[in-house]
Protein backbone atom coordinates (compact mmCIF):
# COMPACT_ATOMS: atom_id res chain seq x y z
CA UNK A 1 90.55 156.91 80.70
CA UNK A 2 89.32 158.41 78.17
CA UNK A 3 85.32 157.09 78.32
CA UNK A 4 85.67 158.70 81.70
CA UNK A 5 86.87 162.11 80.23
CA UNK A 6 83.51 161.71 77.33
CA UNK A 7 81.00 160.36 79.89
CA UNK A 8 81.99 162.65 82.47
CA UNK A 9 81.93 166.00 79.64
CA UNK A 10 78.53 164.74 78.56
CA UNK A 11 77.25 165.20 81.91
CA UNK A 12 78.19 168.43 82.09
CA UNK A 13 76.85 169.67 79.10
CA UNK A 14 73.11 168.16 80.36
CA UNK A 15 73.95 170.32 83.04
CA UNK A 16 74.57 173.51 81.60
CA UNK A 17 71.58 172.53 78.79
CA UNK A 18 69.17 172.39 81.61
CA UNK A 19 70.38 175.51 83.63
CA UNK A 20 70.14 177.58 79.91
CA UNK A 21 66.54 176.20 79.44
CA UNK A 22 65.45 176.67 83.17
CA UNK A 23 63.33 179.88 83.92
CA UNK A 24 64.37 179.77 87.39
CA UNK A 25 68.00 179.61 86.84
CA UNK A 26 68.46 182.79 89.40
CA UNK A 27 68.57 180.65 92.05
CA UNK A 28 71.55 178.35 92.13
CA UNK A 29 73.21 176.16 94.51
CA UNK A 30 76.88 176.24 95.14
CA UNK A 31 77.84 172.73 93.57
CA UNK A 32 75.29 173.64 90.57
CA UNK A 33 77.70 176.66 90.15
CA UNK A 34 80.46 174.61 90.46
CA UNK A 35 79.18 172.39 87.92
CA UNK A 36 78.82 175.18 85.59
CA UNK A 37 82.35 176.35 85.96
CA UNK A 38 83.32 172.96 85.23
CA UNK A 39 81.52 172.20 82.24
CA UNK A 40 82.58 175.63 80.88
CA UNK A 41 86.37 174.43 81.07
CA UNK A 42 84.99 171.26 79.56
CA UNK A 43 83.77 172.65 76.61
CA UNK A 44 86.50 174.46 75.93
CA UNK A 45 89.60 172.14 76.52
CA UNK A 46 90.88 169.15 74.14
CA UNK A 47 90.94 166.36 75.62
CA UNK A 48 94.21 163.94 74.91
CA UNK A 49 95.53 160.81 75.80
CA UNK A 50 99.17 159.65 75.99
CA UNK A 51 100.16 156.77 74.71
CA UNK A 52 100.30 153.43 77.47
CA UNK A 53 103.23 153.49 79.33
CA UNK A 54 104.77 149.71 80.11
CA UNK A 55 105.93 149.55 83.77
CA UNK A 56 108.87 148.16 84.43
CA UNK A 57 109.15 145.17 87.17
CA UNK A 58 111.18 145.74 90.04
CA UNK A 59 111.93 142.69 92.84
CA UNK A 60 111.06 143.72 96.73
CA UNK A 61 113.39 143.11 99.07
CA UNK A 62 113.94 143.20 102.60
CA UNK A 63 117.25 143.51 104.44
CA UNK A 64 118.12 143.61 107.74
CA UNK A 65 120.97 146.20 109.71
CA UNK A 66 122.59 144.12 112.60
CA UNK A 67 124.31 146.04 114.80
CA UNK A 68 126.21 145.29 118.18
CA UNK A 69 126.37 147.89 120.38
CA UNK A 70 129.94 149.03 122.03
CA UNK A 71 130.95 146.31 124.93
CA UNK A 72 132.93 149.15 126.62
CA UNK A 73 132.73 152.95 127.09
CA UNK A 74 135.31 154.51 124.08
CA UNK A 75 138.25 156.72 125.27
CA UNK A 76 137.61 160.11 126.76
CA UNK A 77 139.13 163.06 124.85
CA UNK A 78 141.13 165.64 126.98
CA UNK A 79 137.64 168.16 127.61
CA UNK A 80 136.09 165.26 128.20
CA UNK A 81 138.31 164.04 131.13
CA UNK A 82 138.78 167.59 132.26
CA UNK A 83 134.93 167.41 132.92
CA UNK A 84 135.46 164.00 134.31
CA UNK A 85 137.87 165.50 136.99
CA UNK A 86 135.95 168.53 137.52
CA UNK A 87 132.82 166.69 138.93
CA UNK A 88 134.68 164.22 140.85
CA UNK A 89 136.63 167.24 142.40
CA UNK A 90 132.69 169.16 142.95
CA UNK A 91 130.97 165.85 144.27
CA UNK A 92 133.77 165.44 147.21
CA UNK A 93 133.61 168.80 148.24
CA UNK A 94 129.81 168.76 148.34
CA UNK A 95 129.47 165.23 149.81
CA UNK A 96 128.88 164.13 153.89
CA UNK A 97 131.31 162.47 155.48
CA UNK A 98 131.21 158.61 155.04
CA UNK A 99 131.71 156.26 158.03
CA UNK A 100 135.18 155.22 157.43
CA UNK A 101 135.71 159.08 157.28
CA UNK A 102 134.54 159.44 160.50
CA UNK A 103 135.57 156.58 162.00
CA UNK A 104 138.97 157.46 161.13
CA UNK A 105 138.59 160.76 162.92
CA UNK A 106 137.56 158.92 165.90
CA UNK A 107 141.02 156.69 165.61
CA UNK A 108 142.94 160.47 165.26
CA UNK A 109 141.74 161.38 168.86
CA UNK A 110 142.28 157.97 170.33
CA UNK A 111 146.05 158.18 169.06
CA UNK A 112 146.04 162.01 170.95
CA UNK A 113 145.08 160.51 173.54
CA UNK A 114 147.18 157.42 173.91
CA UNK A 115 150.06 160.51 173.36
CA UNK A 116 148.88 162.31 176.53
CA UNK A 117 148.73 159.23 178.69
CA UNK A 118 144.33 159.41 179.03
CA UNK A 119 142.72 156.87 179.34
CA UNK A 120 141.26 155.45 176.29
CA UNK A 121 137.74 154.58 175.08
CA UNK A 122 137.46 150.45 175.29
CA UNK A 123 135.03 150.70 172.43
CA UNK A 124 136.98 152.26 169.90
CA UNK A 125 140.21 150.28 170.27
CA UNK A 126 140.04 147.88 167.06
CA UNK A 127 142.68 145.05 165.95
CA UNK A 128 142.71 146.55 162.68
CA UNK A 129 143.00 150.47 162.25
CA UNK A 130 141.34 152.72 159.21
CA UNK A 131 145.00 153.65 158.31
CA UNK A 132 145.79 149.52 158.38
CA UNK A 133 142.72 149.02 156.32
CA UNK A 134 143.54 151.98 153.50
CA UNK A 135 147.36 150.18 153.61
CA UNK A 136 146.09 146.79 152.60
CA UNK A 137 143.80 147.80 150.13
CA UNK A 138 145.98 150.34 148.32
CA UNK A 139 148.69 146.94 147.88
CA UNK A 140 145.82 144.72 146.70
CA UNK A 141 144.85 147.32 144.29
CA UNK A 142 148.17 147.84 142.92
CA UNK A 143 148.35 143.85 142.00
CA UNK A 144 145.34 144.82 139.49
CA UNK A 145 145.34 145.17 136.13
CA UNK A 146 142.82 146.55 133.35
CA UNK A 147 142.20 144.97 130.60
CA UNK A 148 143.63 145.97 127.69
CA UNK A 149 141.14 147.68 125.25
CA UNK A 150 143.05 146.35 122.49
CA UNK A 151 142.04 142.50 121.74
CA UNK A 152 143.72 139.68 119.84
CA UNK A 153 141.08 139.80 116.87
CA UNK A 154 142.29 143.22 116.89
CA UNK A 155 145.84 142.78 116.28
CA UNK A 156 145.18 140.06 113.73
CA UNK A 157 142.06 142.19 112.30
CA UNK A 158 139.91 139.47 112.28
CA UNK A 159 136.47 140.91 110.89
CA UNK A 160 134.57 137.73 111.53
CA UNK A 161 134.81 137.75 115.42
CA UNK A 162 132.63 140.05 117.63
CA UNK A 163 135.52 140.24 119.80
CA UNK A 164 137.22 143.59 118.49
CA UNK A 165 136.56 147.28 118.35
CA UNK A 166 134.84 146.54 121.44
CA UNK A 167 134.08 150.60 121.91
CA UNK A 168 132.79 151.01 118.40
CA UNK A 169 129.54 149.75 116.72
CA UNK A 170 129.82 147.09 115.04
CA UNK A 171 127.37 145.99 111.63
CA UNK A 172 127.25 142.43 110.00
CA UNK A 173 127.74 142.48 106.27
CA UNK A 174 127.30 138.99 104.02
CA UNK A 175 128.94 138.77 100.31
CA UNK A 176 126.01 138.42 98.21
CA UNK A 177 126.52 137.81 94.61
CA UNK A 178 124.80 140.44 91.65
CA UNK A 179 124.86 138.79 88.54
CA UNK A 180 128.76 138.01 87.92
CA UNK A 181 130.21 139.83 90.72
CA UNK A 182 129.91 140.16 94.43
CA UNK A 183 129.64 142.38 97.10
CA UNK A 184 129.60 142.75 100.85
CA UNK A 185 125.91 144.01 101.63
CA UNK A 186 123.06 143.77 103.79
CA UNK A 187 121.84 140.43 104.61
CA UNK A 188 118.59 140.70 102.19
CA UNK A 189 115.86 137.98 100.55
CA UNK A 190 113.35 138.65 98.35
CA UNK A 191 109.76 139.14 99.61
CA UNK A 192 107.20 136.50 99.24
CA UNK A 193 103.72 136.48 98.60
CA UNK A 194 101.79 136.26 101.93
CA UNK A 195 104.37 137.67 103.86
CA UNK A 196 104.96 141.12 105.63
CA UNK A 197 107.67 142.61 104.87
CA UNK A 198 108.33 142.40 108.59
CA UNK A 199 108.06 138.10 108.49
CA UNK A 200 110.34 138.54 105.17
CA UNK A 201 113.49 139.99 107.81
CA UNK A 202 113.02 137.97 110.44
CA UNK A 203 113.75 134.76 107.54
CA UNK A 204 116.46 136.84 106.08
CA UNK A 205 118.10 136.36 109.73
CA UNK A 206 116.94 132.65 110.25
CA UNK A 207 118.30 131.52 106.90
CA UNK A 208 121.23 133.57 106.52
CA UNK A 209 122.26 133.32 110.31
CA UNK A 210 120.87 130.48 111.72
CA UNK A 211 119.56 130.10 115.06
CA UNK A 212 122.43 130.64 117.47
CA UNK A 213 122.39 134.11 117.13
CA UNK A 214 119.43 135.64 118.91
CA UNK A 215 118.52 139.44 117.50
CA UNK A 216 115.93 141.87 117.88
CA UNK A 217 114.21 143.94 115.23
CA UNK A 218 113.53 147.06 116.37
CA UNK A 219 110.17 148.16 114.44
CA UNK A 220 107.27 146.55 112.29
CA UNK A 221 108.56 149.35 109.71
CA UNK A 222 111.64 149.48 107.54
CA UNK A 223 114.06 152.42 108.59
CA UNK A 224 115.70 152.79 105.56
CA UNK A 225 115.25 152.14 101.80
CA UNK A 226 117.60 151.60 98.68
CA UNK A 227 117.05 150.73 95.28
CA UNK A 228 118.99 149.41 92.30
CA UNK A 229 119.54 148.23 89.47
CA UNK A 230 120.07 144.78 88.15
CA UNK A 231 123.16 144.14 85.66
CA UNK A 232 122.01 144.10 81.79
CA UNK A 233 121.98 139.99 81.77
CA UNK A 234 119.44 139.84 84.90
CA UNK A 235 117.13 142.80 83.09
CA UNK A 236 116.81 140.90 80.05
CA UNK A 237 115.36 138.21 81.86
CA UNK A 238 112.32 140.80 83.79
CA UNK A 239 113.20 142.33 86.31
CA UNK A 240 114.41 145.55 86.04
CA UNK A 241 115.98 146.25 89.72
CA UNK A 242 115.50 146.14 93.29
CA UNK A 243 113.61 147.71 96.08
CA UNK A 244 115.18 146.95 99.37
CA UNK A 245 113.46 147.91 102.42
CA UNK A 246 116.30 147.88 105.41
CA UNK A 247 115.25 147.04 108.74
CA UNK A 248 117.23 147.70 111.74
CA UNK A 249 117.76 144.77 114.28
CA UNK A 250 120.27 144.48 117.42
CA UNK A 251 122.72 142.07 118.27
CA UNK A 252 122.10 140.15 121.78
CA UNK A 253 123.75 136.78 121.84
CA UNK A 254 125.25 134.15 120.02
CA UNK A 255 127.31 133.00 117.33
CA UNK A 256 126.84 132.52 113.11
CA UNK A 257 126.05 128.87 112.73
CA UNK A 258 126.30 128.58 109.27
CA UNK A 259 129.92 127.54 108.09
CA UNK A 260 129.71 128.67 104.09
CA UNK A 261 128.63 132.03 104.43
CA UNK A 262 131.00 135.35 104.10
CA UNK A 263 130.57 137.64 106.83
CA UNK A 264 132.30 140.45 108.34
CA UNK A 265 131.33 142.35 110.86
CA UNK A 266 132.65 146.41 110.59
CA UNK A 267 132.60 149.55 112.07
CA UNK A 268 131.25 152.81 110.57
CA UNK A 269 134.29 153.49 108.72
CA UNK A 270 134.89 150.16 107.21
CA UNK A 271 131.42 150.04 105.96
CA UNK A 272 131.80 152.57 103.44
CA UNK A 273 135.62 150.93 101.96
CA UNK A 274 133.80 148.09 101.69
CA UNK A 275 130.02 148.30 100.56
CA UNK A 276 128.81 149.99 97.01
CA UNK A 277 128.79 153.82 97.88
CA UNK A 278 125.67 154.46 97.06
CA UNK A 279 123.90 151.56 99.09
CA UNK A 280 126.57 152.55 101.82
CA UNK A 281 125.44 156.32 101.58
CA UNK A 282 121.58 154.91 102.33
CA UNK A 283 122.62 153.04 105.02
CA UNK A 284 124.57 155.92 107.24
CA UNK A 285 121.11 158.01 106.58
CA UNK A 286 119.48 155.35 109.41
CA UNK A 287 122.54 154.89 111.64
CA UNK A 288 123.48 157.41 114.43
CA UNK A 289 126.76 158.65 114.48
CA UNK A 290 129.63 158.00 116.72
């Protein structure tokens, strides 16, 4: 740095030695002048340096936010159904008259009829009436039951099955190990050399997952980055820290396949009782909020 600061001072000063010594120094151009100003600053500043600075090391990482979407619709607060009703209430008074509607109608004035002893329309006489029809399928619809939103893995809390909080989103978490303790994070690998960071994911998945469980990632770029710190006994050795670049992936089919690993898949609010805060905090900065 600082042969560039003398060689590029001594340049200037052949400038401004030839524009004193040139007669026809009147006429200038704009970058001459520019020159001029330059080497005037150069002249009269002191040049220092600052002492090297030693870079510290820090290990790239990518991880990878899996998230299942809700299986069902979740509950409807009380404006919400309010609205609910509302429309359903607009859309019948707006709507035409359906065929069963007026077929029914048609049914009405037969029965008039058959009251006033007229002779009735051959065509309309049916075996089975709109009234007998809206009868049978009221009873078979009172023999059905929802399902209950509430699951098994629910009651029992299980946080490894994909079967619970079915109206909530849902994020997989692995227990990776940092020096002598162990948390629930991201799944995450280190990036190597001839890689994008982009292959480096998709092996985070394959190796962590296995290849039951079919994902997509959504974008070539990470949408989220965190950084820390390594304990003291993992500094000492280089590395100072790491840089994780979080991409986001969704969840389409399949099972884990691999048997040893620690997994649990939570919702938003179980993510941050169970992940560091901080790395938590980065993580809610990409998600969308219930």
């Amino acid at each position: 740095m600082t042969n560039v600061i003398a060689n590029l001072t001594s340049k200037l000063r052949f400038e401004y030695w030839k524009y004193n010594n040139n007669s026809s120094n009147m006429i200038i151009s704009r970058s001459t002048k520019a020159l001029l100003s330059i080497c005037k600053i150069a002249n009269s500043a002191k040049f220092t340096t600052s002492p090297g600075v030693t870079k510290e090391k820090w290990d790239l990482l990518a991880a990878v936010c899996v998230e299942r979407k809700p299986v069902i619709i979740p509950e409807l607060n009380k404006l919400e159904k309010e609205f609910k009703e509302y429309l359903a209430d607009l859309e019948l008074r707006n709507s035409l008259k359906n065929d069963m509607e007026i077929r029914n109608e048609a049914e009405m004035k037969q029965q008039e009829l058959m009251k006033a002893g007229e002779d009735l329309d051959s065509d309309i006489i049916l075996k089975q009436t709109v009234q007998d029809f809206i009868d049978a399928s009221s009873e078979e619809a009172s023999k059905f039951k929802l399902a209950s939103r509430i699951t098994d893995d629910d009651t029992t809390n299980n946080t490894k099955s994909l079967n619970r909080k079915l109206d909530k989103n849902l994020v997989l978490l692995i227990n990776n190990k940092f020096g002598k303790d162990s948390f629930f994070t991201l799944p995450q690998a280190k990036w190597q050399a001839g890689e994008t960071m982009r292959q480096t994911a998709e092996r985070v998945l394959k190796e962590t997952c296995g290849d039951s469980m079919k994902t997509q990632i959504q974008s070539n770029a990470p949408a989220g980055f965190y950084k820390y710190k390594y304990p003291k006994e993992i500094r000492e050795k280089g590395s100072q820290g790491a840089k994780v670049f979080i991409y986001f992936a969704r969840y389409q089919q399949g099972d884990i396949t691999n048997k040893n690993l620690q997994y649990q898949w939570l919702d938003r609010n179980e993510l941050c009782k169970t992940m560091p805060e901080k790395y938590c905090k980065s993580l809610q900065e990409m998600l969308i909020d219930e």
